[in-house]
PDB file of N, CA and C in Angstrom:
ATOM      1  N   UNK A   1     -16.929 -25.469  22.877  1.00  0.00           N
ATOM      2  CA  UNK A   1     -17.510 -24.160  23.081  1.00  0.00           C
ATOM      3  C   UNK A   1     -16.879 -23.185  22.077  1.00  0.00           C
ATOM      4  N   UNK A   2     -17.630 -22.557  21.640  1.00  0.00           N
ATOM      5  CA  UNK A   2     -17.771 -21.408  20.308  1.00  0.00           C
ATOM      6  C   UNK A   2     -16.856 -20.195  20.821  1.00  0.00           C
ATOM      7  N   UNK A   3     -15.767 -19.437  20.675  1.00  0.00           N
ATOM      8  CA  UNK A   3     -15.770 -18.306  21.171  1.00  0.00           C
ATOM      9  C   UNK A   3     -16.404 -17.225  20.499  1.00  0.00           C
ATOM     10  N   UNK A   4     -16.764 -16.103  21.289  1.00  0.00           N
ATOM     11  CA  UNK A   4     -17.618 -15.137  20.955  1.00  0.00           C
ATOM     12  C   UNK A   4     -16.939 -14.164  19.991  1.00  0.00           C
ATOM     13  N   UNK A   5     -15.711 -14.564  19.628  1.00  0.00           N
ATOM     14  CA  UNK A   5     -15.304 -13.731  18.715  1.00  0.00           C
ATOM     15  C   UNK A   5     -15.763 -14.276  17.411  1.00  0.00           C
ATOM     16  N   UNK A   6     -15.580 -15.914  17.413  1.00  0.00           N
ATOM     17  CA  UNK A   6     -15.471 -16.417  16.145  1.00  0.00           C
ATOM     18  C   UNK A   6     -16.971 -16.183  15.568  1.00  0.00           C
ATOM     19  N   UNK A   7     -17.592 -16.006  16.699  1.00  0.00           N
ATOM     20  CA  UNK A   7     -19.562 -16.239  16.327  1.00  0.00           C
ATOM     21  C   UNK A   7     -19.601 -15.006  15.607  1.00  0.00           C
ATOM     22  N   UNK A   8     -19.051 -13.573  16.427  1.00  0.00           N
ATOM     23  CA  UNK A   8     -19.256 -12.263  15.833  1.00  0.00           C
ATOM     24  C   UNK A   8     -18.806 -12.156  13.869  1.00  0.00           C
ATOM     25  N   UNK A   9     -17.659 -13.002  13.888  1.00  0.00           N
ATOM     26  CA  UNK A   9     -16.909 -12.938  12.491  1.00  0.00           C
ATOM     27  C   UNK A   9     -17.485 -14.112  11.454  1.00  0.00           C
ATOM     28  N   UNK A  10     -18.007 -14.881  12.328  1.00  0.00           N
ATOM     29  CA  UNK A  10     -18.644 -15.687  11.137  1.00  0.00           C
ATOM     30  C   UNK A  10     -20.459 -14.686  10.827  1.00  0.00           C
ATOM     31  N   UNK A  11     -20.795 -13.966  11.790  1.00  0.00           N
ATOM     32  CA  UNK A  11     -21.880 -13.031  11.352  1.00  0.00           C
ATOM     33  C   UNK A  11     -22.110 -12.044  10.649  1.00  0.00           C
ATOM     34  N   UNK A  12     -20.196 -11.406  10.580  1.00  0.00           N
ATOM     35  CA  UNK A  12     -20.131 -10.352   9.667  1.00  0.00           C
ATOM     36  C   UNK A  12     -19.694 -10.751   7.982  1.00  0.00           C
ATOM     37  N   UNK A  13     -19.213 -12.002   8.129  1.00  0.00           N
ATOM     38  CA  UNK A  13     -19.159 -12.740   6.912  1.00  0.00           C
ATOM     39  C   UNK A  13     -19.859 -13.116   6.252  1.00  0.00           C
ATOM     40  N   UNK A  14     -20.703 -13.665   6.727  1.00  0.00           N
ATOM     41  CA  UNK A  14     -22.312 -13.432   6.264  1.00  0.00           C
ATOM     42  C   UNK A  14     -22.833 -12.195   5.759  1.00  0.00           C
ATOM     43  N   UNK A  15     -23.142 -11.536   6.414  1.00  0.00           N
ATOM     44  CA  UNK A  15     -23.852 -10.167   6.024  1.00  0.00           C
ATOM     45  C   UNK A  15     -22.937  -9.545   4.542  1.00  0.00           C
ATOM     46  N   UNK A  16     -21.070  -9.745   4.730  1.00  0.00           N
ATOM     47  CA  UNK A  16     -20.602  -8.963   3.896  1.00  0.00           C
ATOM     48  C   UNK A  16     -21.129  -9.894   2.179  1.00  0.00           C
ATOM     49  N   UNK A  17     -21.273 -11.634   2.536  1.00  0.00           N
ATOM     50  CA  UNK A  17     -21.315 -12.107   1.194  1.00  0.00           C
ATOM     51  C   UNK A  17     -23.030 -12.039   0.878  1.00  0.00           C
ATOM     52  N   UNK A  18     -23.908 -12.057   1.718  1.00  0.00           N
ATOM     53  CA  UNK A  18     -24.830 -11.387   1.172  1.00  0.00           C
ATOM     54  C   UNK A  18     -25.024 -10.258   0.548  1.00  0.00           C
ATOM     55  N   UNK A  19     -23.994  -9.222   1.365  1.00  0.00           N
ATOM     56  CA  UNK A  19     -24.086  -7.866   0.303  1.00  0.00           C
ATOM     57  C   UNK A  19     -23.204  -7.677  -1.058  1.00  0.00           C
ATOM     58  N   UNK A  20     -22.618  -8.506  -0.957  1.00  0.00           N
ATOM     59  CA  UNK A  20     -21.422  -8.654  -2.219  1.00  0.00           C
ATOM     60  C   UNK A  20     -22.761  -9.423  -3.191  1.00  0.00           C
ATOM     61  N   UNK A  21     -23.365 -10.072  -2.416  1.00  0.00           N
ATOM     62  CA  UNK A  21     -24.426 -10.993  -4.020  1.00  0.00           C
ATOM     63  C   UNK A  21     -25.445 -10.063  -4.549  1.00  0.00           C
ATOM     64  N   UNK A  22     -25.937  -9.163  -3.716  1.00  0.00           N
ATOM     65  CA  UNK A  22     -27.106  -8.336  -3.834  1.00  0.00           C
ATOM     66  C   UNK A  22     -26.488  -7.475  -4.944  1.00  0.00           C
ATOM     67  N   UNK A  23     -25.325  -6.785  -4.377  1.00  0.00           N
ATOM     68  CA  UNK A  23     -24.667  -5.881  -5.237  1.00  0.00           C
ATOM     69  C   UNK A  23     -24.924  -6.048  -6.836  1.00  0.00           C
ATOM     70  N   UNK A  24     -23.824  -7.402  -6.651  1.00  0.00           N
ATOM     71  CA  UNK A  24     -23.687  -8.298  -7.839  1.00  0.00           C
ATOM     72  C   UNK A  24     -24.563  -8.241  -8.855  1.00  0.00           C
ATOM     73  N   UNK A  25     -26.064  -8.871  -8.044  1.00  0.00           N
ATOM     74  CA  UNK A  25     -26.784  -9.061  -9.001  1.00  0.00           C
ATOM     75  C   UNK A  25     -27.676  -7.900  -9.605  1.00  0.00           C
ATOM     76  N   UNK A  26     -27.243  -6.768  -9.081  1.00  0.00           N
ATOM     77  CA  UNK A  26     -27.905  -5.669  -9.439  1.00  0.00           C
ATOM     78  C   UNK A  26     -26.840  -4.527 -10.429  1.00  0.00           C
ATOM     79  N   UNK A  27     -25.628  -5.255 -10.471  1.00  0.00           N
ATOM     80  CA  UNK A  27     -24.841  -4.793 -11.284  1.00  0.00           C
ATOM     81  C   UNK A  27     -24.308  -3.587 -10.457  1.00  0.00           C
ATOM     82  N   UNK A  28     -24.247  -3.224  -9.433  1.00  0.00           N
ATOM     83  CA  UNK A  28     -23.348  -1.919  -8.646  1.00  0.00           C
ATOM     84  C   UNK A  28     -22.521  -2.374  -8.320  1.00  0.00           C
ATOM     85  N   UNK A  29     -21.325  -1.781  -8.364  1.00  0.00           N
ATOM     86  CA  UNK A  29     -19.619  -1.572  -8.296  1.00  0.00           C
ATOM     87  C   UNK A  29     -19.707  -1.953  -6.860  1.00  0.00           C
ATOM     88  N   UNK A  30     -18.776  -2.972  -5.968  1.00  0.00           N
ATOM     89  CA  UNK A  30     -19.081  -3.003  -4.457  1.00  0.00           C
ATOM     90  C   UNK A  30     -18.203  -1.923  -3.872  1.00  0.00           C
ATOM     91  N   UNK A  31     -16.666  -1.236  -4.749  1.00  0.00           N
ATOM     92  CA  UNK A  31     -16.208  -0.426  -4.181  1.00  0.00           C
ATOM     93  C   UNK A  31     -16.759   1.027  -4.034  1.00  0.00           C
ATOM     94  N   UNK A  32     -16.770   1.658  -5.109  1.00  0.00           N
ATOM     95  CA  UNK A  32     -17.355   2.693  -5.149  1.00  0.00           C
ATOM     96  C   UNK A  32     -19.064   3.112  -5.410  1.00  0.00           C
ATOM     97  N   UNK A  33     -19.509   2.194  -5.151  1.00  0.00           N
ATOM     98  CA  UNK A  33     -21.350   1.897  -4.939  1.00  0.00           C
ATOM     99  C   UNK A  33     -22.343   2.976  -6.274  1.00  0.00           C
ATOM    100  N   UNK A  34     -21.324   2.854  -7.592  1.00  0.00           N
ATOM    101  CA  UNK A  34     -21.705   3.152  -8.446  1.00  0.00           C
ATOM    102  C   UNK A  34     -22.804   2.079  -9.837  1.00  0.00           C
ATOM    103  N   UNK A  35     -23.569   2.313 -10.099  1.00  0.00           N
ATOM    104  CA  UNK A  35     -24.311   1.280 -10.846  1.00  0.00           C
ATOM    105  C   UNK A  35     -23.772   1.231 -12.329  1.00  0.00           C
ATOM    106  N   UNK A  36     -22.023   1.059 -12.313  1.00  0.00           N
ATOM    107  CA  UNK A  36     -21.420   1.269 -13.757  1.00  0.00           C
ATOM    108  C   UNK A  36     -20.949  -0.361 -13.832  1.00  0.00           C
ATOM    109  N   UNK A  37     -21.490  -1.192 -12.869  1.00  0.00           N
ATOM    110  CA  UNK A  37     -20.481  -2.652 -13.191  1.00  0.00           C
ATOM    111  C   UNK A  37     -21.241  -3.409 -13.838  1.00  0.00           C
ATOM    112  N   UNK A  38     -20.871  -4.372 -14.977  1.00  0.00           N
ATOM    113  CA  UNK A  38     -21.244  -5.300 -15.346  1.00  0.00           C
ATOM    114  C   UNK A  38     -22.083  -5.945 -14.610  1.00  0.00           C
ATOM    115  N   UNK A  39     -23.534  -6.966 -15.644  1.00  0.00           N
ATOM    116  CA  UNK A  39     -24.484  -7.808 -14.648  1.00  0.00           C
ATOM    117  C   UNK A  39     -23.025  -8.957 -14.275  1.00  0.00           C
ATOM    118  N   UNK A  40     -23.491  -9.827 -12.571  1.00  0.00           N
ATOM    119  CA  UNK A  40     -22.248 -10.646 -12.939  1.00  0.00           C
ATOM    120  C   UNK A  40     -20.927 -10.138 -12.288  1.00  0.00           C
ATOM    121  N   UNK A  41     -21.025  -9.087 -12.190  1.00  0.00           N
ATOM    122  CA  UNK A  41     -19.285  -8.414 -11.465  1.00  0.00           C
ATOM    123  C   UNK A  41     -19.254  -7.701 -10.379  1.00  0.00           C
ATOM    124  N   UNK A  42     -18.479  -7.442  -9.779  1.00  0.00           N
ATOM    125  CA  UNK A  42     -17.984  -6.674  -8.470  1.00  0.00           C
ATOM    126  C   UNK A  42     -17.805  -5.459  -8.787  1.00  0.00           C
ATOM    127  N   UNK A  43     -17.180  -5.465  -9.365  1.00  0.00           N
ATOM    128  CA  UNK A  43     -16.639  -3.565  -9.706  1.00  0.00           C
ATOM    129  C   UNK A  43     -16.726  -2.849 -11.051  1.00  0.00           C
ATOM    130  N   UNK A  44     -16.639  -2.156 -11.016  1.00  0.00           N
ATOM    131  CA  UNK A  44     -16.847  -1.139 -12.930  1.00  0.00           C
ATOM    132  C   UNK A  44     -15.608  -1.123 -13.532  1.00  0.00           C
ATOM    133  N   UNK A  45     -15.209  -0.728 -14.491  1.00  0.00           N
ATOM    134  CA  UNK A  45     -14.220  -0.906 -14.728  1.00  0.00           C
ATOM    135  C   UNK A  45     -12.930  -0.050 -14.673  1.00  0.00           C
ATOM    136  N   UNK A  46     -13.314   1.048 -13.921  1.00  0.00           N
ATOM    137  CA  UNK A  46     -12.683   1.853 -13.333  1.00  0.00           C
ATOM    138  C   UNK A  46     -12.022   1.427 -11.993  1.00  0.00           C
ATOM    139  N   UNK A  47     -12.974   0.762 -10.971  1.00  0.00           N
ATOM    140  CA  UNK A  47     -12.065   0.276 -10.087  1.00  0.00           C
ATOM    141  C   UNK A  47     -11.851  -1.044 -10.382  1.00  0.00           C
ATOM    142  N   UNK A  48     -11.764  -1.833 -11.362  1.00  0.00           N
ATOM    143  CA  UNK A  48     -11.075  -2.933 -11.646  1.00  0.00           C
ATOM    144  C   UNK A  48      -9.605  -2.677 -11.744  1.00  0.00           C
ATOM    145  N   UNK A  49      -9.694  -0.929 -13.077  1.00  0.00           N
ATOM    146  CA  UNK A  49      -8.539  -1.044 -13.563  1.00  0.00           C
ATOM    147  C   UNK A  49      -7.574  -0.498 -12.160  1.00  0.00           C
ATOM    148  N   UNK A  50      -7.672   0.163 -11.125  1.00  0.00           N
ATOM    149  CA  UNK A  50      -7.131   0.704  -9.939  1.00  0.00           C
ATOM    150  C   UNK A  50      -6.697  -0.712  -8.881  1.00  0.00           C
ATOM    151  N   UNK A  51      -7.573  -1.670  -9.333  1.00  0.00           N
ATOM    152  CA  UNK A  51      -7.319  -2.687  -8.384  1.00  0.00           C
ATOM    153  C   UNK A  51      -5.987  -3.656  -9.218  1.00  0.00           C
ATOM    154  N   UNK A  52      -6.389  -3.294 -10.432  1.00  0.00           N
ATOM    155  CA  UNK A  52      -5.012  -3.939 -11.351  1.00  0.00           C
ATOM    156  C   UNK A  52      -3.756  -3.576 -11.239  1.00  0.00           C
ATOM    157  N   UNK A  53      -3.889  -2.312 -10.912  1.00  0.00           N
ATOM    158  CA  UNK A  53      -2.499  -1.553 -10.533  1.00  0.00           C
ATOM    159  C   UNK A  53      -2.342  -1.829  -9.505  1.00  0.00           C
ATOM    160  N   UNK A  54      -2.749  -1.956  -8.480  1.00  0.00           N
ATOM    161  CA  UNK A  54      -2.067  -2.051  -7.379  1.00  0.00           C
ATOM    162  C   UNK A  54      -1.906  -3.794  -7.421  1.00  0.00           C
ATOM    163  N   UNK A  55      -2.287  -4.332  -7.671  1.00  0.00           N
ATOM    164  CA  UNK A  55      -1.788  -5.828  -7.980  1.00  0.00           C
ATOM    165  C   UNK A  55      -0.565  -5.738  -8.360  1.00  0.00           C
ATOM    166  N   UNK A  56      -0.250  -5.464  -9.534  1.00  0.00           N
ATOM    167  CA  UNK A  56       1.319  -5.231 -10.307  1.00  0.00           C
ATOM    168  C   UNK A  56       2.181  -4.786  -9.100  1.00  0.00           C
ATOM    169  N   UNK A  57       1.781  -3.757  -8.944  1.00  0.00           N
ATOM    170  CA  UNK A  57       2.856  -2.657  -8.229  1.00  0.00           C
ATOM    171  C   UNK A  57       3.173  -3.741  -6.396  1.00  0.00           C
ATOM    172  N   UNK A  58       2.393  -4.457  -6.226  1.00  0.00           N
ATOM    173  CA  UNK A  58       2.624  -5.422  -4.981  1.00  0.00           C
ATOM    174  C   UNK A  58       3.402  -5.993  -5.433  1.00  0.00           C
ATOM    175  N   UNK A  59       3.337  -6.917  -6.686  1.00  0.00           N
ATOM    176  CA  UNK A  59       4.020  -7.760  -7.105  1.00  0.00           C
ATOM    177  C   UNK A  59       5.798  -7.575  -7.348  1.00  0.00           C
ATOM    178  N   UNK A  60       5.588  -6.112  -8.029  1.00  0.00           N
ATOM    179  CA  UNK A  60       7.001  -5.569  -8.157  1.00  0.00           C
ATOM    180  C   UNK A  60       7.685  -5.177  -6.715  1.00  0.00           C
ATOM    181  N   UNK A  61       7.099  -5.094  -6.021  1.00  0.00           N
ATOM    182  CA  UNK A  61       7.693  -4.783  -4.377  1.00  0.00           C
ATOM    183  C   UNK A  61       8.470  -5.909  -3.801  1.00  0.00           C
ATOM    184  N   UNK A  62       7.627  -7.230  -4.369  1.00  0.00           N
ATOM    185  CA  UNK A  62       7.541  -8.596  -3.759  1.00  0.00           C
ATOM    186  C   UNK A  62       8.899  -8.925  -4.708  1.00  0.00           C
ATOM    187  N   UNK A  63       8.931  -8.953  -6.297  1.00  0.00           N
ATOM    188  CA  UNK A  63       9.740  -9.092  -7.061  1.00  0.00           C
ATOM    189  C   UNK A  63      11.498  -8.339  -6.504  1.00  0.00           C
ATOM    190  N   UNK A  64      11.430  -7.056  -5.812  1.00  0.00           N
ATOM    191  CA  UNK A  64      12.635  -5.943  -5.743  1.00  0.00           C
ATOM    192  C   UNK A  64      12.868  -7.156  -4.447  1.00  0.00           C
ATOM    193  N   UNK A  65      12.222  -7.315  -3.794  1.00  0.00           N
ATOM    194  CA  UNK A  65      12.972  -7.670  -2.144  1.00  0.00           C
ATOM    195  C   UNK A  65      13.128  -9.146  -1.931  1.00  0.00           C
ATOM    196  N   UNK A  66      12.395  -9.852  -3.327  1.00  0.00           N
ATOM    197  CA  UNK A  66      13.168 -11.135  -3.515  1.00  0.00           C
ATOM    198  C   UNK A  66      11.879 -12.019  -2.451  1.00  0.00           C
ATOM    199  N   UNK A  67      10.679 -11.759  -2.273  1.00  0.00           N
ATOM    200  CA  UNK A  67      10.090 -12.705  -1.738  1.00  0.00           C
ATOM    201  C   UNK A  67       9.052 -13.417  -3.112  1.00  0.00           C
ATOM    202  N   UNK A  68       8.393 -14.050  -2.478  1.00  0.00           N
ATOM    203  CA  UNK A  68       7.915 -15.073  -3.223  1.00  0.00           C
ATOM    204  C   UNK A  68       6.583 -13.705  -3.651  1.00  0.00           C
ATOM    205  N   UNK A  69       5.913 -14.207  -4.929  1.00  0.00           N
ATOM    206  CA  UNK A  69       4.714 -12.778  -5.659  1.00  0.00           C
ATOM    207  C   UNK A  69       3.655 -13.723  -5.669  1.00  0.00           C
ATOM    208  N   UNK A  70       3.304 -15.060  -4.941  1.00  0.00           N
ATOM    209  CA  UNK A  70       1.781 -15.336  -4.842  1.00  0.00           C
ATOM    210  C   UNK A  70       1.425 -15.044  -3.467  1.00  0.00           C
ATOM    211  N   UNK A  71       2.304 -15.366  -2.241  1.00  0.00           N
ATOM    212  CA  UNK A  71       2.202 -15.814  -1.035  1.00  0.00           C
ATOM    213  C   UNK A  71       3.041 -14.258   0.273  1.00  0.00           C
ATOM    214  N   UNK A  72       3.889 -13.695  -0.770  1.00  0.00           N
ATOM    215  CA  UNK A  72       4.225 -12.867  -0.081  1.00  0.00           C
ATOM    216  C   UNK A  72       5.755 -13.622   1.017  1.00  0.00           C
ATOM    217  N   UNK A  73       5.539 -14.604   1.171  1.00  0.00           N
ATOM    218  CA  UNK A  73       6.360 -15.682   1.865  1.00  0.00           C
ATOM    219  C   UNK A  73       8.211 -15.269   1.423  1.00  0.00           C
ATOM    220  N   UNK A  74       9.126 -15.276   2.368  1.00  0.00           N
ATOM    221  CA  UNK A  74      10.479 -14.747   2.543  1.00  0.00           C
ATOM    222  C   UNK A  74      11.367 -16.205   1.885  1.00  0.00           C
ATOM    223  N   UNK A  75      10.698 -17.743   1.340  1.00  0.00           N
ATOM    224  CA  UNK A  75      11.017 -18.504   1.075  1.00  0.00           C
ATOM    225  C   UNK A  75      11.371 -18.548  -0.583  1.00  0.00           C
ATOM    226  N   UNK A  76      12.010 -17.692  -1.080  1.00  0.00           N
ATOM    227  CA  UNK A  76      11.888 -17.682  -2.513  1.00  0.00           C
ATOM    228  C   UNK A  76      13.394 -18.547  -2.729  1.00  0.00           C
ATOM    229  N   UNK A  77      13.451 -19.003  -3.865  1.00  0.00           N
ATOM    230  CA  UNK A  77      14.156 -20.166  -4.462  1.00  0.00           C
ATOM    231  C   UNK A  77      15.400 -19.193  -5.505  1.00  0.00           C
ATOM    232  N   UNK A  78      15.821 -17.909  -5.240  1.00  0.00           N
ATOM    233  CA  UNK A  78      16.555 -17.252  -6.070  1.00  0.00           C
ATOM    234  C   UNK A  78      17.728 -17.842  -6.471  1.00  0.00           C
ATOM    235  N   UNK A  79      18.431 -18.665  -5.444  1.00  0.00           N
ATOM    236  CA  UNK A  79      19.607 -19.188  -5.890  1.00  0.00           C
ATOM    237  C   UNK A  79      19.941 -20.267  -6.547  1.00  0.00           C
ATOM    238  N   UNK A  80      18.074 -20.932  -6.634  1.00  0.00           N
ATOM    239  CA  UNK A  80      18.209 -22.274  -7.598  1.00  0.00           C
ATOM    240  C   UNK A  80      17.754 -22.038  -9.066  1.00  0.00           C
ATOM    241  N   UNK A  81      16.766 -20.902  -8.760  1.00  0.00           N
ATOM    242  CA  UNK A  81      16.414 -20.907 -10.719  1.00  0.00           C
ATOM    243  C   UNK A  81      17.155 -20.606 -11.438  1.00  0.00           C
ATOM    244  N   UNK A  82      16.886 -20.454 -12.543  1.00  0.00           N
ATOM    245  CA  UNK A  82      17.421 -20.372 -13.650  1.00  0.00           C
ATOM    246  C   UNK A  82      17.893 -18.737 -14.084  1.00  0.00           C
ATOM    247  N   UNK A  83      18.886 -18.695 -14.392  1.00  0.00           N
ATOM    248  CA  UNK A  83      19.500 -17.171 -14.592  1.00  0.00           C
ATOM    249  C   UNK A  83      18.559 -16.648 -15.950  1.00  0.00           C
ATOM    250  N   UNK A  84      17.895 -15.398 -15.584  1.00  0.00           N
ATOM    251  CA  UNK A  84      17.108 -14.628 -16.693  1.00  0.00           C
ATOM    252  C   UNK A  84      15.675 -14.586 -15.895  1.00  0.00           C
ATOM    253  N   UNK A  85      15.819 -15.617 -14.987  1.00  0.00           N
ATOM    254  CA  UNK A  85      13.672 -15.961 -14.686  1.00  0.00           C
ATOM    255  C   UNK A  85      13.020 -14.797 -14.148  1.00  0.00           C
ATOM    256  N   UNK A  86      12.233 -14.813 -14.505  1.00  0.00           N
ATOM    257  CA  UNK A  86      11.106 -13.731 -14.443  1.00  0.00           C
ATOM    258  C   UNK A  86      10.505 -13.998 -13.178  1.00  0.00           C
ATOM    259  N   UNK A  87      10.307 -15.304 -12.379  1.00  0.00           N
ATOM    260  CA  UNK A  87       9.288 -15.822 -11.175  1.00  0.00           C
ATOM    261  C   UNK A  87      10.343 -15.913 -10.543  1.00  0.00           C
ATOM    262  N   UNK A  88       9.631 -15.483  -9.185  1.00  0.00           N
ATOM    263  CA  UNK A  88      10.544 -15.722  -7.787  1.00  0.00           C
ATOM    264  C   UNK A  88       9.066 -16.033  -6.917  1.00  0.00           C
ATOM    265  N   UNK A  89       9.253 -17.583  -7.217  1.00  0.00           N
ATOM    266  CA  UNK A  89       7.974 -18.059  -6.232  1.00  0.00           C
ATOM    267  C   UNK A  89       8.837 -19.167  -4.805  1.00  0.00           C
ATOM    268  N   UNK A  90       8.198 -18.847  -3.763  1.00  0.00           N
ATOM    269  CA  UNK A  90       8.530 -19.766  -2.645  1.00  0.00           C
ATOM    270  C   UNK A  90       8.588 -21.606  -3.069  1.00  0.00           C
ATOM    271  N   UNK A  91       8.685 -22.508  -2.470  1.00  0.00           N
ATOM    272  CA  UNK A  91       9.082 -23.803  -2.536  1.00  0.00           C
ATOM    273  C   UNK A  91       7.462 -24.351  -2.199  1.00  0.00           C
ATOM    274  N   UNK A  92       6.857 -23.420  -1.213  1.00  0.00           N
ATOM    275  CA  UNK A  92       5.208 -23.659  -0.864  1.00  0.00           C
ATOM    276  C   UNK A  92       4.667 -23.709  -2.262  1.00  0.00           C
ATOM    277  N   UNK A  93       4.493 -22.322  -2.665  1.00  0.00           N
ATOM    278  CA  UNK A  93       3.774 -21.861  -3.906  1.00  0.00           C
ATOM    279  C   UNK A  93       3.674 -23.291  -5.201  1.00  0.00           C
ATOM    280  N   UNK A  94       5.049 -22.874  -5.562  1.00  0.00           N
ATOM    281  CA  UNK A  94       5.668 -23.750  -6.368  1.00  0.00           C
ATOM    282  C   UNK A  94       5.038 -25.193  -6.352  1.00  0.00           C
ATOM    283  N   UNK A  95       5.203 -26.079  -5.409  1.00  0.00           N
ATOM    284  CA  UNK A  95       4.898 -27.555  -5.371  1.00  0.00           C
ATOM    285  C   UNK A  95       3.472 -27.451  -5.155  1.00  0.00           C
ATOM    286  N   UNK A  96       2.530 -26.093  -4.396  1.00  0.00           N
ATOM    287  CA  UNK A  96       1.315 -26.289  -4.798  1.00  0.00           C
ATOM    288  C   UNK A  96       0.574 -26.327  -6.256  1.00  0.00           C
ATOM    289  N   UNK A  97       1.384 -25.392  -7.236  1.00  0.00           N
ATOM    290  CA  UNK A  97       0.879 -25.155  -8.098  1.00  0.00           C
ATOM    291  C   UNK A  97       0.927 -26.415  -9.002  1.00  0.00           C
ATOM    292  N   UNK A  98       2.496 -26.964  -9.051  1.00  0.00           N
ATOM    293  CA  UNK A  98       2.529 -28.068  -9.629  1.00  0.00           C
ATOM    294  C   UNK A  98       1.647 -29.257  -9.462  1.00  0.00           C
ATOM    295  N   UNK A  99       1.510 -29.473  -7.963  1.00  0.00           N
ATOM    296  CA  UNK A  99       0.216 -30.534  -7.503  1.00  0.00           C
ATOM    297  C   UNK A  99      -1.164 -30.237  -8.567  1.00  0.00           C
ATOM    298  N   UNK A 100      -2.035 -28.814  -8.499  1.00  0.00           N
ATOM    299  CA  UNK A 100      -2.867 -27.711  -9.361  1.00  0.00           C
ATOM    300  C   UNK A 100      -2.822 -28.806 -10.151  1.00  0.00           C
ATOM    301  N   UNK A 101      -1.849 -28.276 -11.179  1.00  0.00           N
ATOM    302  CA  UNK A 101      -1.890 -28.578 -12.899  1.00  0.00           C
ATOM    303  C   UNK A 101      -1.968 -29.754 -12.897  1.00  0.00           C
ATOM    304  N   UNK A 102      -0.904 -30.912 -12.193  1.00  0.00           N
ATOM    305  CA  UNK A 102      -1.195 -32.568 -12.415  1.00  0.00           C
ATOM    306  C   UNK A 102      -2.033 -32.895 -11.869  1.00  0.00           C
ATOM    307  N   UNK A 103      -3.145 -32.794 -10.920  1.00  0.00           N
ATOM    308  CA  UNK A 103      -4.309 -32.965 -10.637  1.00  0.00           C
ATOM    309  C   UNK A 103      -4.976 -32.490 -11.907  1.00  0.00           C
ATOM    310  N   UNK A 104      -5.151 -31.193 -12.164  1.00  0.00           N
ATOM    311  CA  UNK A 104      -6.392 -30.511 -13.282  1.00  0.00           C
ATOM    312  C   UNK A 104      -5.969 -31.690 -14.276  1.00  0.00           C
ATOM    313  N   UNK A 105      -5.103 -31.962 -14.920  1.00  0.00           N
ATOM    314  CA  UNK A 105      -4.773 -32.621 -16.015  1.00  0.00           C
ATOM    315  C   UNK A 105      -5.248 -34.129 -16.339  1.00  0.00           C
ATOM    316  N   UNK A 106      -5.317 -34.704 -14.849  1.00  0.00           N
ATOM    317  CA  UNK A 106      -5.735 -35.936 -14.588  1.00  0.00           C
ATOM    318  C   UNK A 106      -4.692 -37.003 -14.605  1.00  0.00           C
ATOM    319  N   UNK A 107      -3.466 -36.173 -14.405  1.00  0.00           N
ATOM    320  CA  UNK A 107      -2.156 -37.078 -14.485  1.00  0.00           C
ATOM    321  C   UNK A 107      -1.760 -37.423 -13.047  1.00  0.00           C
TER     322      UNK A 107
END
């Protein structure tokens, strides 16, 4: 048996990726419902560039307090890398990504 929550959220998921395609294909921005976005894209490039910043600026939050910057995850590996490193990714992250690449590679 289905609960009635999950039915409600798989209905609004729907509706939202139908409206994300409509958007899309009509070239309007889905944030600010301006007709400045690329055929093909979500947003203009105004709120791309706003959504870029706040990407970074998460990342540097994630970077200051030492958690992992894909996952957000409190599992970061600081005391094993390498002195100078730029990444502070969790042990999750990490062995997923590696799995990623030697799969993509065909190795």
């Amino acid at each position: 048996m289905v609960k009635a929550s999950t039915l409600i959220l798989r209905k609004y998921r729907e509706t939202q990726k139908s409206r994300y395609e409509t958007l899309k294909d009509q070239g309007i921005c889905v944030q600010c419902g301006q007709a400045k976005a690329r055929e093909n894209r979500i947003h203009c490039q105004d709120c791309a560039d706003k959504l870029k910043k706040s990407i970074i600026k998460n990342k540097e939050k994630r970077r200051k307090s030492g958690k992992c910057l894909l996952c957000g995850g409190n599992k970061s590996y600081r005391d094993m890398k390498p002195d100078g490193s730029y990444y502070v990714n969790c042990f999750k992250c990490r062995n997923f990504k590696n799995h990623y690449v030697k799969n993509r590679e065909g190795k």
